[in-house]
PDB file of N, CA and C in Angstrom:
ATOM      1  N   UNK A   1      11.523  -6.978   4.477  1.00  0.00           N
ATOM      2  CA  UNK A   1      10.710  -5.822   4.797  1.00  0.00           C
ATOM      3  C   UNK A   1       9.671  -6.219   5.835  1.00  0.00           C
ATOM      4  N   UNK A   2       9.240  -5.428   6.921  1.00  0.00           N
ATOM      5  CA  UNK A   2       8.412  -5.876   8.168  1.00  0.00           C
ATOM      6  C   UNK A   2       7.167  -5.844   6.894  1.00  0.00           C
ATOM      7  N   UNK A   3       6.600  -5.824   8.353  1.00  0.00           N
ATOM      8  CA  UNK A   3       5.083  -6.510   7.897  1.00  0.00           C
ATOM      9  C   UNK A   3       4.033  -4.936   7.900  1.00  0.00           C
ATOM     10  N   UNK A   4       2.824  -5.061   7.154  1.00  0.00           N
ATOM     11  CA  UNK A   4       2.324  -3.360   7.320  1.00  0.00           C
ATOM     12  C   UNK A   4       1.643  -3.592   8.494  1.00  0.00           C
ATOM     13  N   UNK A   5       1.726  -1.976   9.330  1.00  0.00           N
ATOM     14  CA  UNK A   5       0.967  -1.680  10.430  1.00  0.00           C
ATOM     15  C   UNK A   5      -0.895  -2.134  10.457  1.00  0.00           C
ATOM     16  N   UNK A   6      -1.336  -2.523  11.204  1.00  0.00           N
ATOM     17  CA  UNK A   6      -2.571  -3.312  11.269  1.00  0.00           C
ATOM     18  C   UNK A   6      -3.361  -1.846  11.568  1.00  0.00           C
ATOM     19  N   UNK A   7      -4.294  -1.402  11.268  1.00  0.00           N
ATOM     20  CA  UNK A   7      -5.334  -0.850  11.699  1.00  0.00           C
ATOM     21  C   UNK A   7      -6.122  -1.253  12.992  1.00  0.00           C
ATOM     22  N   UNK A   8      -5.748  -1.016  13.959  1.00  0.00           N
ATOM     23  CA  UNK A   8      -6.444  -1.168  15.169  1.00  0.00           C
ATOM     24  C   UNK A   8      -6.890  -0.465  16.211  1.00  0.00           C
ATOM     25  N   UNK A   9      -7.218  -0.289  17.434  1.00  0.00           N
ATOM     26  CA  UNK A   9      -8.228   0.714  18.524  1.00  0.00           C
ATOM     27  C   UNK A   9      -7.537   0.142  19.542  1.00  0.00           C
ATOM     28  N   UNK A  10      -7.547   1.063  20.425  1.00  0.00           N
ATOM     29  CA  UNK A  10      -7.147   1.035  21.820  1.00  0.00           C
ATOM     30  C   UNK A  10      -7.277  -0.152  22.696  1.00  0.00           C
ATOM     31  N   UNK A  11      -8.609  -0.375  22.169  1.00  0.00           N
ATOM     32  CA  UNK A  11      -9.069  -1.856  22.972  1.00  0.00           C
ATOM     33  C   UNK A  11      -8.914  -3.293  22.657  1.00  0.00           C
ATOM     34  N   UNK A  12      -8.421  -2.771  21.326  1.00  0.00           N
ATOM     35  CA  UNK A  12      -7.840  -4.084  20.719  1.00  0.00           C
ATOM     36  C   UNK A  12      -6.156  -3.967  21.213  1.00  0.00           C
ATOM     37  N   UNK A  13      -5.195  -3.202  21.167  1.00  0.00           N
ATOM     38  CA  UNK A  13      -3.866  -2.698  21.918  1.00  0.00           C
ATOM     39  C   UNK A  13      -3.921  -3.506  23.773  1.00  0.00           C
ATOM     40  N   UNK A  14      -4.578  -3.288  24.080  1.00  0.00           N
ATOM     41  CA  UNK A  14      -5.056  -2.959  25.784  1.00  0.00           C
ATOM     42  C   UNK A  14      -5.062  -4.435  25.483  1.00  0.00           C
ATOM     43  N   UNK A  15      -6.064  -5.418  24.886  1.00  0.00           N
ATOM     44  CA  UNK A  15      -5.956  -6.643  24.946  1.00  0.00           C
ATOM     45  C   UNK A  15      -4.810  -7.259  24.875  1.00  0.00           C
ATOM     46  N   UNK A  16      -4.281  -7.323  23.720  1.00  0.00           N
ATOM     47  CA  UNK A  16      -3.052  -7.820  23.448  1.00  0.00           C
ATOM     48  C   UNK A  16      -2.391  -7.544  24.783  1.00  0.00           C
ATOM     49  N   UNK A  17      -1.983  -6.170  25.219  1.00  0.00           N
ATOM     50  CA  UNK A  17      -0.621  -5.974  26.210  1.00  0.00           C
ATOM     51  C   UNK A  17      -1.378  -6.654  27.399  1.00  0.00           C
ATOM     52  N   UNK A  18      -2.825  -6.900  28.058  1.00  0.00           N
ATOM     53  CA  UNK A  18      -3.534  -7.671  28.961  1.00  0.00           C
ATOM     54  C   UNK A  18      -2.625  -9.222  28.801  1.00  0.00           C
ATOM     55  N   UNK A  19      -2.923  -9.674  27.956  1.00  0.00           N
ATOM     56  CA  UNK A  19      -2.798 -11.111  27.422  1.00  0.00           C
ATOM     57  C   UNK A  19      -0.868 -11.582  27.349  1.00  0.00           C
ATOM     58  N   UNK A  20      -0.218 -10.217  27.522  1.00  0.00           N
ATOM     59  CA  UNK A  20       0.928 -10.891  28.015  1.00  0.00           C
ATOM     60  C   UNK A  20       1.791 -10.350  29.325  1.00  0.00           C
ATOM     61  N   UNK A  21       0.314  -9.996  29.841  1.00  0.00           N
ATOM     62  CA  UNK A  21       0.647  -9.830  31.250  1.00  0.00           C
ATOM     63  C   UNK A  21       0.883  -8.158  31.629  1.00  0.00           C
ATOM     64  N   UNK A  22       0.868  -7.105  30.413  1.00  0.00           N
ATOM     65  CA  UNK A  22       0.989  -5.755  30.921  1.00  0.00           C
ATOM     66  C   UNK A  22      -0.625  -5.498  31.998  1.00  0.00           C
ATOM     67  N   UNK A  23      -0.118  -4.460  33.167  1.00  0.00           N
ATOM     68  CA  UNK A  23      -1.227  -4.093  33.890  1.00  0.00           C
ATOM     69  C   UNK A  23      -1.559  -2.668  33.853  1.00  0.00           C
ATOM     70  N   UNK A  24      -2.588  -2.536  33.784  1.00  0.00           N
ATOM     71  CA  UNK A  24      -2.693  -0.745  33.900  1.00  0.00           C
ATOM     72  C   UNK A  24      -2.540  -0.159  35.329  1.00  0.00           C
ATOM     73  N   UNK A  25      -1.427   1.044  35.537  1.00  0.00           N
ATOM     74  CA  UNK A  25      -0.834   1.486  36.792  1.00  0.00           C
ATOM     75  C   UNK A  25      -1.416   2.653  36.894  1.00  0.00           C
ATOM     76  N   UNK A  26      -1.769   3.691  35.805  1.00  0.00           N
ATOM     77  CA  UNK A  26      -2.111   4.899  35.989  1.00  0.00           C
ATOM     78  C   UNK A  26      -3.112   5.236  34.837  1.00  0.00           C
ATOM     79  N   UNK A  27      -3.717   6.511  35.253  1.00  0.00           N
ATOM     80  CA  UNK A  27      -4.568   7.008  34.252  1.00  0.00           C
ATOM     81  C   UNK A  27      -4.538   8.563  34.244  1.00  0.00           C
ATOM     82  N   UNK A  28      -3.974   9.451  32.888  1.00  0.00           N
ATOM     83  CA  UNK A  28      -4.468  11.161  33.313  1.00  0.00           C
ATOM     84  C   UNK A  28      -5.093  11.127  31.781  1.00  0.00           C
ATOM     85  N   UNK A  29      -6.504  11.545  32.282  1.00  0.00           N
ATOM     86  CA  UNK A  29      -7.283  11.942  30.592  1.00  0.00           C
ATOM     87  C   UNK A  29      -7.412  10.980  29.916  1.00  0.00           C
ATOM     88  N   UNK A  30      -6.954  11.151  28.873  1.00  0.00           N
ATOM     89  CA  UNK A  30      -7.269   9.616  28.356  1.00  0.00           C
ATOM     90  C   UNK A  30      -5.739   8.879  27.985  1.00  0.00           C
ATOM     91  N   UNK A  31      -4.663   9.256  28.898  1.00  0.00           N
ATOM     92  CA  UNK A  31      -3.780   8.414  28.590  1.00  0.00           C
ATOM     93  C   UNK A  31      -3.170   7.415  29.350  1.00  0.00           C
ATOM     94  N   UNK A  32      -3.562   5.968  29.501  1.00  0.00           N
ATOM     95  CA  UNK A  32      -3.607   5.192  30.238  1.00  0.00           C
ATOM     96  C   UNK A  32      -1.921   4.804  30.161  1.00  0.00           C
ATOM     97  N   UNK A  33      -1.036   4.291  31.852  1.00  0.00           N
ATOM     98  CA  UNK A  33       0.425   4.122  31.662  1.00  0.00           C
ATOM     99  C   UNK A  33      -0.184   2.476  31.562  1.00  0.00           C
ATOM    100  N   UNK A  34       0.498   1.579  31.086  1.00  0.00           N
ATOM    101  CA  UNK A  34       0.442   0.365  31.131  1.00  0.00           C
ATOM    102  C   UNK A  34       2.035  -0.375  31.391  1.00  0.00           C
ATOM    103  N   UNK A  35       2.362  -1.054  32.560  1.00  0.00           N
ATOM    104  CA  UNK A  35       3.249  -1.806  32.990  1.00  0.00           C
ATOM    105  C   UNK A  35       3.295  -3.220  33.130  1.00  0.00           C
ATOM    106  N   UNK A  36       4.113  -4.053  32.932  1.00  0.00           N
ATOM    107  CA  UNK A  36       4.756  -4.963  32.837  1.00  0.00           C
ATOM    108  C   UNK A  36       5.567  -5.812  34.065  1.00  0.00           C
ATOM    109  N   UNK A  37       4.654  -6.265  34.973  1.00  0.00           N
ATOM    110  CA  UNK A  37       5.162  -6.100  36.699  1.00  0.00           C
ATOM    111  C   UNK A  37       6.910  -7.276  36.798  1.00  0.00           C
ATOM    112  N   UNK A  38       7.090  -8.088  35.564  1.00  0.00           N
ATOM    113  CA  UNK A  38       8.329  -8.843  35.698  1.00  0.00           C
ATOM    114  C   UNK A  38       9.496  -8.163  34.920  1.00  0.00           C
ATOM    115  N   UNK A  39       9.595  -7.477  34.186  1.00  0.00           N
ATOM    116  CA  UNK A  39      10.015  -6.781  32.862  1.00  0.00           C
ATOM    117  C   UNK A  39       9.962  -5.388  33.189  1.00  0.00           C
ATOM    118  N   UNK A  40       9.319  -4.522  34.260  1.00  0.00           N
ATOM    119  CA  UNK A  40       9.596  -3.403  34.047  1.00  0.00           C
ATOM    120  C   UNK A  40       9.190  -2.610  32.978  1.00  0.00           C
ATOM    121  N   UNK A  41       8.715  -3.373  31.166  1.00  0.00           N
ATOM    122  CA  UNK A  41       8.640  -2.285  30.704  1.00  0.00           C
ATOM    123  C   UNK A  41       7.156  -1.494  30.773  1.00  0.00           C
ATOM    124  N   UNK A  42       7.398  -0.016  30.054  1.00  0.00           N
ATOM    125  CA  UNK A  42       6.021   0.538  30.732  1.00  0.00           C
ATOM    126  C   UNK A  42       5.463   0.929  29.306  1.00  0.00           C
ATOM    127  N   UNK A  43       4.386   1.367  28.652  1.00  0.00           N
ATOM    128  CA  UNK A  43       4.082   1.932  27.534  1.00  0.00           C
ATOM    129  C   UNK A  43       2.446   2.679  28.221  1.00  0.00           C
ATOM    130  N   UNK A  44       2.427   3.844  26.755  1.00  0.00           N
ATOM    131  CA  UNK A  44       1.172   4.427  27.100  1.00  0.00           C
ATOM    132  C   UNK A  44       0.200   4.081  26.135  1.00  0.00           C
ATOM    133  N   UNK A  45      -0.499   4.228  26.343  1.00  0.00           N
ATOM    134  CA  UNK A  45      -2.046   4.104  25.196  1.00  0.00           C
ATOM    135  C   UNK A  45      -3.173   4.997  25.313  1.00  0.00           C
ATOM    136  N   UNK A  46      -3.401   6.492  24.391  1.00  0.00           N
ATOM    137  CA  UNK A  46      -3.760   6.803  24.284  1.00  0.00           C
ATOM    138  C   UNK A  46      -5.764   6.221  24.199  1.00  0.00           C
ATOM    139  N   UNK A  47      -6.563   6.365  25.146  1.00  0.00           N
ATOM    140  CA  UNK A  47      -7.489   5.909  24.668  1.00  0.00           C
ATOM    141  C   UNK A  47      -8.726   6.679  24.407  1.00  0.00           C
ATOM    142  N   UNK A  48      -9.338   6.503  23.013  1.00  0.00           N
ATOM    143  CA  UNK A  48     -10.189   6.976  22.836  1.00  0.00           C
ATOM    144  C   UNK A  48     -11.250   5.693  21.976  1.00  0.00           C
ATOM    145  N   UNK A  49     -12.216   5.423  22.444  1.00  0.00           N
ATOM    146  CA  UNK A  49     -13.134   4.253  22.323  1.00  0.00           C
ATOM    147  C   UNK A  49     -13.318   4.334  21.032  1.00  0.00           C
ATOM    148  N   UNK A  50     -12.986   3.465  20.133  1.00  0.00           N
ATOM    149  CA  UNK A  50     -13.552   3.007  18.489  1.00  0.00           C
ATOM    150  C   UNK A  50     -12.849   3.599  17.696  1.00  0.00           C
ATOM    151  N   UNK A  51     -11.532   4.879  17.806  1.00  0.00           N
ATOM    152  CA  UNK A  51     -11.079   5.435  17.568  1.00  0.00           C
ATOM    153  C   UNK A  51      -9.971   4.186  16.776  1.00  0.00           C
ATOM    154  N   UNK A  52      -9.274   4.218  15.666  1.00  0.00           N
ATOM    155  CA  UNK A  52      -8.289   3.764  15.121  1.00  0.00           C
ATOM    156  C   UNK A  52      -7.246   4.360  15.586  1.00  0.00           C
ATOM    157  N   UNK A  53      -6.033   4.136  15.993  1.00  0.00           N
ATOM    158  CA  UNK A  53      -4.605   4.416  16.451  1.00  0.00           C
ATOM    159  C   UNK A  53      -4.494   4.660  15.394  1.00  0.00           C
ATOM    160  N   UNK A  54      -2.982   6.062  15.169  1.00  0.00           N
ATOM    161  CA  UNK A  54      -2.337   6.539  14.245  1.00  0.00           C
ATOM    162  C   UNK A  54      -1.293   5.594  13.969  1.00  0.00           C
ATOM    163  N   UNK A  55      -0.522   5.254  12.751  1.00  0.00           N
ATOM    164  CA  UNK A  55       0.517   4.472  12.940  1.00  0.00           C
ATOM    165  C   UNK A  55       2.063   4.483  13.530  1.00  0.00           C
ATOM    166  N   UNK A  56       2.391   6.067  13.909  1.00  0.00           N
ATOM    167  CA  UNK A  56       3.136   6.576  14.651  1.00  0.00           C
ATOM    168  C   UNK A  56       2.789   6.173  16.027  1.00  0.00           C
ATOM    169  N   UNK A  57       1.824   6.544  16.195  1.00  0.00           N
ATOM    170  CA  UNK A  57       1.412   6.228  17.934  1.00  0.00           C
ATOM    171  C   UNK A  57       1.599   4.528  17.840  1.00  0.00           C
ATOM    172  N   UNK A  58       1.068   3.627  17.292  1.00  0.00           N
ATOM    173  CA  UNK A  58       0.884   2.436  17.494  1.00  0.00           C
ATOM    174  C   UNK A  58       1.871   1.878  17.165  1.00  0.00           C
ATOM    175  N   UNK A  59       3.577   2.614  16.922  1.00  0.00           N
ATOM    176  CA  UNK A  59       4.490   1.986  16.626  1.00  0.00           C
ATOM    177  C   UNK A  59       5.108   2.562  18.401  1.00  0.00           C
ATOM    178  N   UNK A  60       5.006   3.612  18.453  1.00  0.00           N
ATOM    179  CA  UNK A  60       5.276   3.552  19.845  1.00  0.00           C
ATOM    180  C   UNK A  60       5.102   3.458  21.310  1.00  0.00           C
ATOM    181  N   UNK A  61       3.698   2.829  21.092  1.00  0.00           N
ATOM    182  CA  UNK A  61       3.060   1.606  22.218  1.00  0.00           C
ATOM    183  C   UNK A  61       3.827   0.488  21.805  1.00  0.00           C
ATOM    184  N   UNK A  62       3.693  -0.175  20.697  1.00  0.00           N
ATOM    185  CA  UNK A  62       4.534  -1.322  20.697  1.00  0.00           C
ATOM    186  C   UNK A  62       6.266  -1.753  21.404  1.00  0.00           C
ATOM    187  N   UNK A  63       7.246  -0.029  21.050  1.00  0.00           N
ATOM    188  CA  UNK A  63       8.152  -0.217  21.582  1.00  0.00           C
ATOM    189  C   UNK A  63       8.311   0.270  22.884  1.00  0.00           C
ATOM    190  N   UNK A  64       7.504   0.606  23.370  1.00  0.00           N
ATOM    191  CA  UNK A  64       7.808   0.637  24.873  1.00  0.00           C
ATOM    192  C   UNK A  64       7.002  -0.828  25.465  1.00  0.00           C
ATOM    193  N   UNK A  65       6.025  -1.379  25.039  1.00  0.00           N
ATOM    194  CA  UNK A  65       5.833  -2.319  25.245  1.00  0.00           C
ATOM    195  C   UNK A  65       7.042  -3.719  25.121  1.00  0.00           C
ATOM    196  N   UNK A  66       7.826  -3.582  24.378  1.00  0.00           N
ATOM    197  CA  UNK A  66       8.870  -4.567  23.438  1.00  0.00           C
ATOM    198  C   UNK A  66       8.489  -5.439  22.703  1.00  0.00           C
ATOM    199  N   UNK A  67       7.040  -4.951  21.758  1.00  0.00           N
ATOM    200  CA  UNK A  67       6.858  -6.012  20.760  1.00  0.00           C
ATOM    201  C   UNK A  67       7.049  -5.739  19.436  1.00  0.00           C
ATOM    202  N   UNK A  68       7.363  -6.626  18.448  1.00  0.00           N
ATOM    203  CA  UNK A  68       7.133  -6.342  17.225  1.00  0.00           C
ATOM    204  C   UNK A  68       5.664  -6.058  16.744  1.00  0.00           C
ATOM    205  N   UNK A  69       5.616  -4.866  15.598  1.00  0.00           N
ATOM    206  CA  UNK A  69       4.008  -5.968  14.584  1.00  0.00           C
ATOM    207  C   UNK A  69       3.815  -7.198  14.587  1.00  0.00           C
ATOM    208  N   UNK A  70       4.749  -7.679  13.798  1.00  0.00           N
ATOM    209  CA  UNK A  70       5.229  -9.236  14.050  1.00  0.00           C
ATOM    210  C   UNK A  70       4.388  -9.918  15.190  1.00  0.00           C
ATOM    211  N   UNK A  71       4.818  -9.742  16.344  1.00  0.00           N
ATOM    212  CA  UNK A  71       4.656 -10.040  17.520  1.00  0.00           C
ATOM    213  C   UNK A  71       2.969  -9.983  18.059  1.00  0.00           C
ATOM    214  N   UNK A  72       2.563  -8.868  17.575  1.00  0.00           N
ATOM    215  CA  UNK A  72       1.472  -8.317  17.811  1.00  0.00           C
ATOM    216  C   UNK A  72       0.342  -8.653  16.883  1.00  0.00           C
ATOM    217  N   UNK A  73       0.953  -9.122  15.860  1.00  0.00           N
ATOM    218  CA  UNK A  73      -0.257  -9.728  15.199  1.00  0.00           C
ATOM    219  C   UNK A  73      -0.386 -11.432  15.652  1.00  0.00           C
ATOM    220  N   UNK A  74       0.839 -11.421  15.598  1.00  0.00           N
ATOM    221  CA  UNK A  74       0.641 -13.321  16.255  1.00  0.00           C
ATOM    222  C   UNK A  74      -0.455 -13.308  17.575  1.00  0.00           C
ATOM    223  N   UNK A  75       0.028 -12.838  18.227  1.00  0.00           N
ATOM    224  CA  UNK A  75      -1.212 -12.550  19.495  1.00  0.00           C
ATOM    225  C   UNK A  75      -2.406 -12.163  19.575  1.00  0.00           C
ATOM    226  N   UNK A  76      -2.558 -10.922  18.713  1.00  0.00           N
ATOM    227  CA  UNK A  76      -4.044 -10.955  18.770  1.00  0.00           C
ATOM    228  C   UNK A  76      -4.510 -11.857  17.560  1.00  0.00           C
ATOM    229  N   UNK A  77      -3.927 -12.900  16.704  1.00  0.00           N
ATOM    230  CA  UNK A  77      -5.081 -13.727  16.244  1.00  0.00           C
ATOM    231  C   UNK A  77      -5.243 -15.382  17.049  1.00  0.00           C
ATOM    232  N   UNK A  78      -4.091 -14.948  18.645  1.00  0.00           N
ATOM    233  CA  UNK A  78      -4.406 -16.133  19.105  1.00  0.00           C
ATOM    234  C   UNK A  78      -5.624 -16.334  20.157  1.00  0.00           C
ATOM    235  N   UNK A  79      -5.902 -14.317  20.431  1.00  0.00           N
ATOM    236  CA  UNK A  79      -7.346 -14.698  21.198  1.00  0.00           C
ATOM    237  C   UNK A  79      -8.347 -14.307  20.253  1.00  0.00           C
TER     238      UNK A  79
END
């Protein structure tokens, strides 16, 4: 069975995808596109400052990003 969804904020998301190289390409409102300049892939991130991500939404930043939870927790406890 995976692992449970982490409670986290936009700016904690934005780090992580920073830290393996996603860049932010666009912005409308508050939904920032974030790309991946070797990989192609692209994901969005809703941002709203201090705000907790829903776990629907934060499962699908992750897969357009291509990470696991898994994945995503290893990283953000490596910065």
């Amino acid at each position: 069975m995976g692992q449970r969804q982490p409670r986290v904020t936009a700016d904690e998301i934005i780090k992580v995808l920073r830290s393996v190289g996603f860049e932010k390409t666009d912005q409308s409102g508050s939904h920032q596109k974030w790309k991946h300049p070797l990989t192609g892939r692209q994901t969005i991130v809703s941002y709203h400052s201090g705000e907790i991500i829903r776990p629907k939404t934060f499962k699908r930043i992750l897969e357009g990003a291509g990470l696991t939870v898994e994945d995503f927790i290893k990283i953000r406890m490596k910065l």
